[in-house]
PDB file of N, CA and C in Angstrom:
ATOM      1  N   UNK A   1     -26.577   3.410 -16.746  1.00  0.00           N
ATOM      2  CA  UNK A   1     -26.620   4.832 -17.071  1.00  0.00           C
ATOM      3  C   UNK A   1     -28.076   5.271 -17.232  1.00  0.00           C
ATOM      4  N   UNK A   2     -28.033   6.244 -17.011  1.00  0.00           N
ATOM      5  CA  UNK A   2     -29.892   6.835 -16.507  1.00  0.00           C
ATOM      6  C   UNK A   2     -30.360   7.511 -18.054  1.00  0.00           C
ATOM      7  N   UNK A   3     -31.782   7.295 -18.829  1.00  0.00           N
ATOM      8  CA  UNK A   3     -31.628   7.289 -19.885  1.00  0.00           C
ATOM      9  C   UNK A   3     -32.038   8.958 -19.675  1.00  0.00           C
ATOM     10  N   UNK A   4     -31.466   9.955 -21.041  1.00  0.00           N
ATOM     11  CA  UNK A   4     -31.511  11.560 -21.376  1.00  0.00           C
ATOM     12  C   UNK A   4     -32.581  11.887 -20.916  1.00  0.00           C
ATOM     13  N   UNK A   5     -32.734  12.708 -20.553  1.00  0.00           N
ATOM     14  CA  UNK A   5     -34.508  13.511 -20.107  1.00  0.00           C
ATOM     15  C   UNK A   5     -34.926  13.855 -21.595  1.00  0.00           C
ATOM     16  N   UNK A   6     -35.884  14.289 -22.067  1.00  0.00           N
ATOM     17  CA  UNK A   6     -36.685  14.220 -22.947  1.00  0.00           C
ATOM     18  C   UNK A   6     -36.046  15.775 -23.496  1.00  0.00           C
ATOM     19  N   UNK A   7     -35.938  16.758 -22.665  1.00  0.00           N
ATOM     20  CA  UNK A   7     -34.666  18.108 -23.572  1.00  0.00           C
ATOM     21  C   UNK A   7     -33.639  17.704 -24.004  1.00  0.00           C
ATOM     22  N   UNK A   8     -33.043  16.757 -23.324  1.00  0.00           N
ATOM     23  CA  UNK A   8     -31.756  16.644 -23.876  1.00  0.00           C
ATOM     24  C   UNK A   8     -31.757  15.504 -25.190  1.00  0.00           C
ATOM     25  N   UNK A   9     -32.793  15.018 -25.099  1.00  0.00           N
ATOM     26  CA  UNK A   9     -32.787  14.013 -26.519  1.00  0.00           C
ATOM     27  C   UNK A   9     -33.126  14.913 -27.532  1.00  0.00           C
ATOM     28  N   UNK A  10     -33.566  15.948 -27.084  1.00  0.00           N
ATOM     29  CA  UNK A  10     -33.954  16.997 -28.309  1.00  0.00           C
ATOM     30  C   UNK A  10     -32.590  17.413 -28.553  1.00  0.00           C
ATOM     31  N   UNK A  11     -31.834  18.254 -27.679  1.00  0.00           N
ATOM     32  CA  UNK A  11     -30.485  18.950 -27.974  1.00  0.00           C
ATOM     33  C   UNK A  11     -29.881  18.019 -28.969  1.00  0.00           C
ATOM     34  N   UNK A  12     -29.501  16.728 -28.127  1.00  0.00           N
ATOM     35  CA  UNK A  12     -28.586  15.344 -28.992  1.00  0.00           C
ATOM     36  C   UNK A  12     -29.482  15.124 -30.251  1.00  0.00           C
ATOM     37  N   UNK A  13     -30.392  15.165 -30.783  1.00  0.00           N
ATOM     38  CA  UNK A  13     -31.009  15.026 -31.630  1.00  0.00           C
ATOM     39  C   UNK A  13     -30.929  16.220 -32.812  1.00  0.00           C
ATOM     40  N   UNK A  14     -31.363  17.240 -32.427  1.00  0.00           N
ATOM     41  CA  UNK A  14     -30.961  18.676 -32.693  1.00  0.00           C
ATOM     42  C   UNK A  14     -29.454  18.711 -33.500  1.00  0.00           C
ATOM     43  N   UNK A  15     -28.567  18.532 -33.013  1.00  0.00           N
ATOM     44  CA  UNK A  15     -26.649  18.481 -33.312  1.00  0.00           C
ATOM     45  C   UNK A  15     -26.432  17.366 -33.590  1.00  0.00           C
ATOM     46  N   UNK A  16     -27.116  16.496 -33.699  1.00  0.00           N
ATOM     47  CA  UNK A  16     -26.416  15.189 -34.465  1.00  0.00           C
ATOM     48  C   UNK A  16     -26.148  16.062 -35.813  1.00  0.00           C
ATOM     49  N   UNK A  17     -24.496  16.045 -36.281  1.00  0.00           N
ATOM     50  CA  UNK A  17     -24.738  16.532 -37.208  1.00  0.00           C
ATOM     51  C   UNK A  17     -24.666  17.626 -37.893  1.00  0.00           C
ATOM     52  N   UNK A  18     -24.757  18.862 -36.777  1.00  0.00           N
ATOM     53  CA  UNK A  18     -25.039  19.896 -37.574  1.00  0.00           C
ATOM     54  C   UNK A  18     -23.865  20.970 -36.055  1.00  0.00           C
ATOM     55  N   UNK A  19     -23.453  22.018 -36.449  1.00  0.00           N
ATOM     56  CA  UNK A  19     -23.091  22.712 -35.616  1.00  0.00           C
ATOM     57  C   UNK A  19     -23.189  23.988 -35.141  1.00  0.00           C
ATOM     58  N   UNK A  20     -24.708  24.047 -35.883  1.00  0.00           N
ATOM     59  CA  UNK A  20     -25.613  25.285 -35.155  1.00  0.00           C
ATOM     60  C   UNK A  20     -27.004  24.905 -36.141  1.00  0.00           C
ATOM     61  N   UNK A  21     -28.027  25.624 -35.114  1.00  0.00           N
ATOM     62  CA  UNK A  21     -29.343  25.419 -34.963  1.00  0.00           C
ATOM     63  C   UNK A  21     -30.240  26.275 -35.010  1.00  0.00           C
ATOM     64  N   UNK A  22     -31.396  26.822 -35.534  1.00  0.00           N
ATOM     65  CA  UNK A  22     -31.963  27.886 -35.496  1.00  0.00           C
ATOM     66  C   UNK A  22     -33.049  27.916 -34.363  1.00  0.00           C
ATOM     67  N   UNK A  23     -33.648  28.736 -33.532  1.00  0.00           N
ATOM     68  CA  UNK A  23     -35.206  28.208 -32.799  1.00  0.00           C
ATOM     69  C   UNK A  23     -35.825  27.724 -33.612  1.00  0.00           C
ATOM     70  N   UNK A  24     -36.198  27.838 -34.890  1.00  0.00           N
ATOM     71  CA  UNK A  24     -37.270  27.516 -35.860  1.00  0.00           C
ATOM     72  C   UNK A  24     -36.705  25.845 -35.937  1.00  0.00           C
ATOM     73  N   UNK A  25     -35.632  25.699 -36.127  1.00  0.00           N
ATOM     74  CA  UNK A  25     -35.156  23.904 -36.320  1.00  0.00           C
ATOM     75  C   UNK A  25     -35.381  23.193 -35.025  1.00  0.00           C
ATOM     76  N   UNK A  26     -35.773  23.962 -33.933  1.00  0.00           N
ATOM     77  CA  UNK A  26     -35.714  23.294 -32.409  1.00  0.00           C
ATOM     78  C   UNK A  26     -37.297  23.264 -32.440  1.00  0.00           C
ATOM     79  N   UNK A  27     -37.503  24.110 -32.886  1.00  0.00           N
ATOM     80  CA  UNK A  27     -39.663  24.107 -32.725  1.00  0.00           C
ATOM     81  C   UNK A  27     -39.877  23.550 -33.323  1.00  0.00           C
ATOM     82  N   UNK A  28     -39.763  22.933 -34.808  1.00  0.00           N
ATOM     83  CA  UNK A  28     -39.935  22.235 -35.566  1.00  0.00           C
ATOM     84  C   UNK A  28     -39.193  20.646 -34.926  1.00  0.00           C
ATOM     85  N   UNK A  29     -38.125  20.737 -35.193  1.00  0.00           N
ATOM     86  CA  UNK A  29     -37.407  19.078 -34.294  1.00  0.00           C
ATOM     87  C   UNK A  29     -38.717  18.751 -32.801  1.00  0.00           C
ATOM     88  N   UNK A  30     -38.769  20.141 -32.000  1.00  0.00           N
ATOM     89  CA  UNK A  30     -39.683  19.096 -31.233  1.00  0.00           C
ATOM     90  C   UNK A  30     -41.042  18.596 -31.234  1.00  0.00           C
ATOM     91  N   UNK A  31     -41.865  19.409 -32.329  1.00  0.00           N
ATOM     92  CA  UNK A  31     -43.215  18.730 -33.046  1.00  0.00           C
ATOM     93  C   UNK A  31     -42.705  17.265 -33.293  1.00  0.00           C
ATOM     94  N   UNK A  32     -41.639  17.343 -34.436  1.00  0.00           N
ATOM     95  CA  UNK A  32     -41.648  16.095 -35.028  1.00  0.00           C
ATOM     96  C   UNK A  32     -41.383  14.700 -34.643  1.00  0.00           C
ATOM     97  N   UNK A  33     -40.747  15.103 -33.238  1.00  0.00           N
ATOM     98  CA  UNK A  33     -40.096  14.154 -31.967  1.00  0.00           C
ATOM     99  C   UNK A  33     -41.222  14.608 -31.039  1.00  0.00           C
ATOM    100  N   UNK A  34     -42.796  14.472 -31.369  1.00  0.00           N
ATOM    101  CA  UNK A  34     -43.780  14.509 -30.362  1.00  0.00           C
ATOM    102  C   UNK A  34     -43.082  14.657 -28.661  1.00  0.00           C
ATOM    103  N   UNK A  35     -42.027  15.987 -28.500  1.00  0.00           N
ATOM    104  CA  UNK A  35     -42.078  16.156 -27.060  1.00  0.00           C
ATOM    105  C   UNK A  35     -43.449  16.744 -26.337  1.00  0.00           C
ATOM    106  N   UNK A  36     -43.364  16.559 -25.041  1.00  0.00           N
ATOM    107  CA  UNK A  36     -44.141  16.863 -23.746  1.00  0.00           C
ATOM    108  C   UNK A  36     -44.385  18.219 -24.442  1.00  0.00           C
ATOM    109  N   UNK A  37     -45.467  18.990 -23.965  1.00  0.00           N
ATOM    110  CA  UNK A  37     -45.913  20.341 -23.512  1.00  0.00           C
ATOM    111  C   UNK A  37     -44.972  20.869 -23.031  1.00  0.00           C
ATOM    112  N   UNK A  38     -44.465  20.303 -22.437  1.00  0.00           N
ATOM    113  CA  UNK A  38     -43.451  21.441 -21.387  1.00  0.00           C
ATOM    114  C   UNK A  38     -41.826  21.564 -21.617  1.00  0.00           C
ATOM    115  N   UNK A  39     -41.978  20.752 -22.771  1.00  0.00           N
ATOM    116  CA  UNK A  39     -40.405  20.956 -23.358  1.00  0.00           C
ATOM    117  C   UNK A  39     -40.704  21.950 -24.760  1.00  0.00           C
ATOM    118  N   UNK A  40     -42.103  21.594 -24.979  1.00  0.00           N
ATOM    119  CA  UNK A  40     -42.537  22.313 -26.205  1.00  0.00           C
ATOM    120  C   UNK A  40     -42.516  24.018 -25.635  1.00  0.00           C
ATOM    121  N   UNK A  41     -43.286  23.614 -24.794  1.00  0.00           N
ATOM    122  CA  UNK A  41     -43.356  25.702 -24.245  1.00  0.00           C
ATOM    123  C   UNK A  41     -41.813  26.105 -23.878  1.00  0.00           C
ATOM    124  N   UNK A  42     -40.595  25.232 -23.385  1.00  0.00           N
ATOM    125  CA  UNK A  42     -39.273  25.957 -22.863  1.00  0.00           C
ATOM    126  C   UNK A  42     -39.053  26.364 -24.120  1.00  0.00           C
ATOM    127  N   UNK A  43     -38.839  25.264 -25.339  1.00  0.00           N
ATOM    128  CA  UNK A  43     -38.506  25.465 -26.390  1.00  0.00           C
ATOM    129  C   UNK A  43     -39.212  26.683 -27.541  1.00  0.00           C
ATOM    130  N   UNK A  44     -40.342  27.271 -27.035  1.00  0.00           N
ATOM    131  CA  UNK A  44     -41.033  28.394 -28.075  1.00  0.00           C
ATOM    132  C   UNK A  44     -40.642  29.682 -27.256  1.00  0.00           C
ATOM    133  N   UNK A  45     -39.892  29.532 -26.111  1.00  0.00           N
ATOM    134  CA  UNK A  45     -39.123  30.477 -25.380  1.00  0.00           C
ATOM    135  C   UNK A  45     -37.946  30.790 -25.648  1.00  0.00           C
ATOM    136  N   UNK A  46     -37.233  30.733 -27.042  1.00  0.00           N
ATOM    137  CA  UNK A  46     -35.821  30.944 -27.101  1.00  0.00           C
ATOM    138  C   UNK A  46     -36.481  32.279 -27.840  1.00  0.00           C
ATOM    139  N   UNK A  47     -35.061  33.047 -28.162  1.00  0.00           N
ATOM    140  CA  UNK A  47     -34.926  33.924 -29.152  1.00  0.00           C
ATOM    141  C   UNK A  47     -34.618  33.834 -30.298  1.00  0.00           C
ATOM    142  N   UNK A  48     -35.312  34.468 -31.512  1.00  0.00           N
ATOM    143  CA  UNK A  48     -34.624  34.502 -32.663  1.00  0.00           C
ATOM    144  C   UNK A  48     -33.504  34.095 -33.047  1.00  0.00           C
ATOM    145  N   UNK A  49     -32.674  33.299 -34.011  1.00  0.00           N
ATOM    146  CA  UNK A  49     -31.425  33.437 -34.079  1.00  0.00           C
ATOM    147  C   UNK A  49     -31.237  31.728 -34.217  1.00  0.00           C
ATOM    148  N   UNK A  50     -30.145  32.036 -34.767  1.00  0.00           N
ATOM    149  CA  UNK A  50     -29.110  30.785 -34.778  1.00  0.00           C
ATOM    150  C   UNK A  50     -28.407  30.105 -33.964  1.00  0.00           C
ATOM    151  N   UNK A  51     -27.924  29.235 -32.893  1.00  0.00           N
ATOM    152  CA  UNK A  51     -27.184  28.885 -31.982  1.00  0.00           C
ATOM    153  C   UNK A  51     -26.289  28.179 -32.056  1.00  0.00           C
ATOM    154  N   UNK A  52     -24.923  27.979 -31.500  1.00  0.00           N
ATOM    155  CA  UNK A  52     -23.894  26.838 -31.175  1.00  0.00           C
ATOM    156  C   UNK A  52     -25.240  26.139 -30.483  1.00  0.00           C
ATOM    157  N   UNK A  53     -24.682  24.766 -29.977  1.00  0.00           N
ATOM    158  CA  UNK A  53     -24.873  23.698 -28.881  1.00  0.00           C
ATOM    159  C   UNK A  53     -24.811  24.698 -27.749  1.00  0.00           C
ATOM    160  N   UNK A  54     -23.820  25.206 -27.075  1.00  0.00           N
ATOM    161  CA  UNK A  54     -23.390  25.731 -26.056  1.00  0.00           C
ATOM    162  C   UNK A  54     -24.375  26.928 -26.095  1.00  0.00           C
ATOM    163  N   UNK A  55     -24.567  27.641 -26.703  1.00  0.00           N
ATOM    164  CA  UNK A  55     -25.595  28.898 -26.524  1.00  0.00           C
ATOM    165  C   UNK A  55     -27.186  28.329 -26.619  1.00  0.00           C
ATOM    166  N   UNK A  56     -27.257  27.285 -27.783  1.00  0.00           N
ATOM    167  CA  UNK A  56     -28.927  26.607 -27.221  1.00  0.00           C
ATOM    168  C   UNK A  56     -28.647  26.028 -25.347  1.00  0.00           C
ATOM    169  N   UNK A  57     -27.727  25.956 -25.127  1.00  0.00           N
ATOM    170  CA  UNK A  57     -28.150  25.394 -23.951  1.00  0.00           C
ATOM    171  C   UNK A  57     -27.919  26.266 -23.037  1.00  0.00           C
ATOM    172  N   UNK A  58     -27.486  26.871 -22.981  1.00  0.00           N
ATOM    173  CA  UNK A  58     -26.782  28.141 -22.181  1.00  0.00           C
ATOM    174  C   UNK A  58     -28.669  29.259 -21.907  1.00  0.00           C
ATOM    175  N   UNK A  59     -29.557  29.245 -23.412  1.00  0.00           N
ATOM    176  CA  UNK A  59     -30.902  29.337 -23.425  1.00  0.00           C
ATOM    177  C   UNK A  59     -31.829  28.552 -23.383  1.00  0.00           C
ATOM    178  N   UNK A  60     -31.860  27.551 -23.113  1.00  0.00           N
ATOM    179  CA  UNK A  60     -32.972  26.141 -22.832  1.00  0.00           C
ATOM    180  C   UNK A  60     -32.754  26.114 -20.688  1.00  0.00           C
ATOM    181  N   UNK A  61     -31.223  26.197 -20.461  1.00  0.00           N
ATOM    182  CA  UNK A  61     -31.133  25.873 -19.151  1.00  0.00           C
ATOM    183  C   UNK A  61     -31.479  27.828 -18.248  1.00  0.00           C
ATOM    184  N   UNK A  62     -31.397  28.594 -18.867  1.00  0.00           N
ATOM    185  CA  UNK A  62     -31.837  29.574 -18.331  1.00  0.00           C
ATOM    186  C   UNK A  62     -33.177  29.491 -18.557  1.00  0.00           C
ATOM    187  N   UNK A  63     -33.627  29.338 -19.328  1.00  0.00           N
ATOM    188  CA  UNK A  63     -35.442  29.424 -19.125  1.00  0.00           C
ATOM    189  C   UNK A  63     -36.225  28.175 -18.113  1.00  0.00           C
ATOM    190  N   UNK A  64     -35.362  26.918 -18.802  1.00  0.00           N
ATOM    191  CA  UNK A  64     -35.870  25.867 -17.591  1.00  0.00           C
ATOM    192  C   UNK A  64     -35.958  26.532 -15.821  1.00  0.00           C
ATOM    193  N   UNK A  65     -34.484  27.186 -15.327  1.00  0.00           N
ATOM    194  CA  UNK A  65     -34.270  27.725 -14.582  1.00  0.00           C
ATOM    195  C   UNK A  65     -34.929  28.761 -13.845  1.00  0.00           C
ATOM    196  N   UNK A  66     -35.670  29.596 -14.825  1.00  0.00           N
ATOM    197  CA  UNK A  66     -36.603  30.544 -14.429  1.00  0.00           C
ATOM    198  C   UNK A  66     -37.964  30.079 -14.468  1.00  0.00           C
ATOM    199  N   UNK A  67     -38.074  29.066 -14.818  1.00  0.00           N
ATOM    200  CA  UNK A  67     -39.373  28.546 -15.497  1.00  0.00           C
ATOM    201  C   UNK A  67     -39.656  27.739 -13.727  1.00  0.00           C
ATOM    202  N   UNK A  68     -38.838  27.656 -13.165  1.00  0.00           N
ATOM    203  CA  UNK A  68     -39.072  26.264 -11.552  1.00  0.00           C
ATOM    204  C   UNK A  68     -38.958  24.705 -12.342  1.00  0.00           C
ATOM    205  N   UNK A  69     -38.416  24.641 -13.497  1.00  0.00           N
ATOM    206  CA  UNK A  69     -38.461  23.220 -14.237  1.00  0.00           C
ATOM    207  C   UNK A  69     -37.215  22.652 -14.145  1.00  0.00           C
ATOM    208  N   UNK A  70     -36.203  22.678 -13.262  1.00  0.00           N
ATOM    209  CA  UNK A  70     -34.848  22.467 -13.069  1.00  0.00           C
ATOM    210  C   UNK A  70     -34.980  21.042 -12.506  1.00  0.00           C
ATOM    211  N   UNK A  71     -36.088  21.181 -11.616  1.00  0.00           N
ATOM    212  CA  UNK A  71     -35.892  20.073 -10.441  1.00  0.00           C
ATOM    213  C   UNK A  71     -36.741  18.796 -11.289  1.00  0.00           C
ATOM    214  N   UNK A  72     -37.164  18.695 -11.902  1.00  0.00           N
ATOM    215  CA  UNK A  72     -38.198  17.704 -12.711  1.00  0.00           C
ATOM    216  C   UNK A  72     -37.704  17.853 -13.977  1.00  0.00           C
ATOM    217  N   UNK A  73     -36.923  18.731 -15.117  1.00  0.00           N
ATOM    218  CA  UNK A  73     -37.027  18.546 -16.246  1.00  0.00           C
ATOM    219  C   UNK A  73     -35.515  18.159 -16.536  1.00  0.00           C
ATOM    220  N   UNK A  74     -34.702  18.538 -15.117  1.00  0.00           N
ATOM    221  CA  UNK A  74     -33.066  18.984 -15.833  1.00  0.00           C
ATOM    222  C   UNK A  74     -32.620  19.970 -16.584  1.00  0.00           C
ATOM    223  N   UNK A  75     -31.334  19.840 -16.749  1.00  0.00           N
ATOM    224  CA  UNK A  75     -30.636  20.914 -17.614  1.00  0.00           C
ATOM    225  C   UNK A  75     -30.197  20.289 -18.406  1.00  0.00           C
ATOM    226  N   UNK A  76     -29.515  20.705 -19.317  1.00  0.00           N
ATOM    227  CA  UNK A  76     -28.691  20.382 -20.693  1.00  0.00           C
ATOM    228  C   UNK A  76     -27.589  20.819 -21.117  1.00  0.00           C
ATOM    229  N   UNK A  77     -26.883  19.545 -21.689  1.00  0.00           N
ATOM    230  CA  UNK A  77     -25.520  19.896 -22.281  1.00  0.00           C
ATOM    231  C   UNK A  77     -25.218  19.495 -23.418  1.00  0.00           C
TER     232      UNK A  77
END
Protein backbone atom coordinates (compact mmCIF):
# COMPACT_ATOMS: atom_id res chain seq x y z
CA UNK A 1 0.00 0.00 0.00
CA UNK A 2 1.48 3.40 -1.13
CA UNK A 3 2.25 5.48 1.99
CA UNK A 4 -0.54 9.01 2.50
CA UNK A 5 0.82 12.07 0.71
CA UNK A 6 1.85 14.50 3.23
CA UNK A 7 -2.14 16.41 3.06
CA UNK A 8 -3.62 13.59 3.80
CA UNK A 9 -1.50 12.71 6.91
CA UNK A 10 -2.53 16.08 7.95
CA UNK A 11 -6.42 15.43 7.33
CA UNK A 12 -5.90 11.71 9.20
CA UNK A 13 -4.05 13.45 11.74
CA UNK A 14 -6.36 16.46 11.97
CA UNK A 15 -9.75 13.84 12.79
CA UNK A 16 -8.10 11.39 14.65
CA UNK A 17 -10.51 11.97 17.09
CA UNK A 18 -12.31 14.82 16.69
CA UNK A 19 -15.34 15.43 14.24
CA UNK A 20 -14.81 18.85 13.11
CA UNK A 21 -11.89 21.15 12.75
CA UNK A 22 -11.32 24.74 12.61
CA UNK A 23 -8.65 26.40 9.78
CA UNK A 24 -6.91 27.72 12.83
CA UNK A 25 -6.49 23.75 14.17
CA UNK A 26 -5.29 22.83 10.47
CA UNK A 27 -2.65 25.90 10.44
CA UNK A 28 -1.61 25.19 13.61
CA UNK A 29 -1.62 20.97 13.18
CA UNK A 30 0.50 21.74 10.10
CA UNK A 31 3.35 23.94 11.80
CA UNK A 32 3.46 21.36 14.38
CA UNK A 33 3.69 18.31 11.89
CA UNK A 34 6.58 20.48 10.10
CA UNK A 35 4.58 20.06 6.59
CA UNK A 36 6.14 21.19 3.12
CA UNK A 37 5.52 24.89 2.05
CA UNK A 38 3.11 23.83 -0.17
CA UNK A 39 0.77 22.02 1.98
CA UNK A 40 1.38 24.93 4.37
CA UNK A 41 0.21 27.65 1.67
CA UNK A 42 -3.05 25.11 0.44
CA UNK A 43 -3.73 24.98 4.01
CA UNK A 44 -3.63 29.10 4.90
CA UNK A 45 -6.12 29.02 1.89
CA UNK A 46 -9.20 27.74 3.60
CA UNK A 47 -11.90 29.92 4.97
CA UNK A 48 -12.84 30.89 8.27
CA UNK A 49 -14.91 28.43 10.02
CA UNK A 50 -15.25 25.12 11.38
CA UNK A 51 -15.37 21.93 9.16
CA UNK A 52 -16.69 18.21 8.96
CA UNK A 53 -13.81 15.91 7.39
CA UNK A 54 -15.92 16.02 4.24
CA UNK A 55 -16.09 19.89 3.91
CA UNK A 56 -12.14 20.26 4.96
CA UNK A 57 -11.70 18.20 2.07
CA UNK A 58 -14.25 19.14 -0.21
CA UNK A 59 -11.80 22.80 0.57
CA UNK A 60 -8.19 21.45 0.62
CA UNK A 61 -9.12 19.40 -2.83
CA UNK A 62 -10.67 22.52 -4.48
CA UNK A 63 -7.79 24.73 -3.82
CA UNK A 64 -5.18 21.93 -4.54
CA UNK A 65 -7.25 21.80 -7.82
CA UNK A 66 -7.05 25.35 -8.69
CA UNK A 67 -3.76 25.69 -7.32
CA UNK A 68 -2.24 22.95 -10.64
CA UNK A 69 -1.19 20.77 -7.33
CA UNK A 70 -3.51 17.78 -8.15
CA UNK A 71 -0.98 16.03 -10.22
CA UNK A 72 2.03 16.04 -7.58
CA UNK A 73 0.24 16.70 -4.27
CA UNK A 74 -3.14 14.57 -4.61
CA UNK A 75 -6.41 14.96 -3.21
CA UNK A 76 -7.96 14.00 -0.01
CA UNK A 77 -10.36 12.03 1.77
Amino acid sequence: MDEPSDIQRLVNNLFDGRRVASRLDAVVRAESLDMPDAVRDIVALLPPGRFTRGQLCDQLNSAITAHGYATWMGTVD
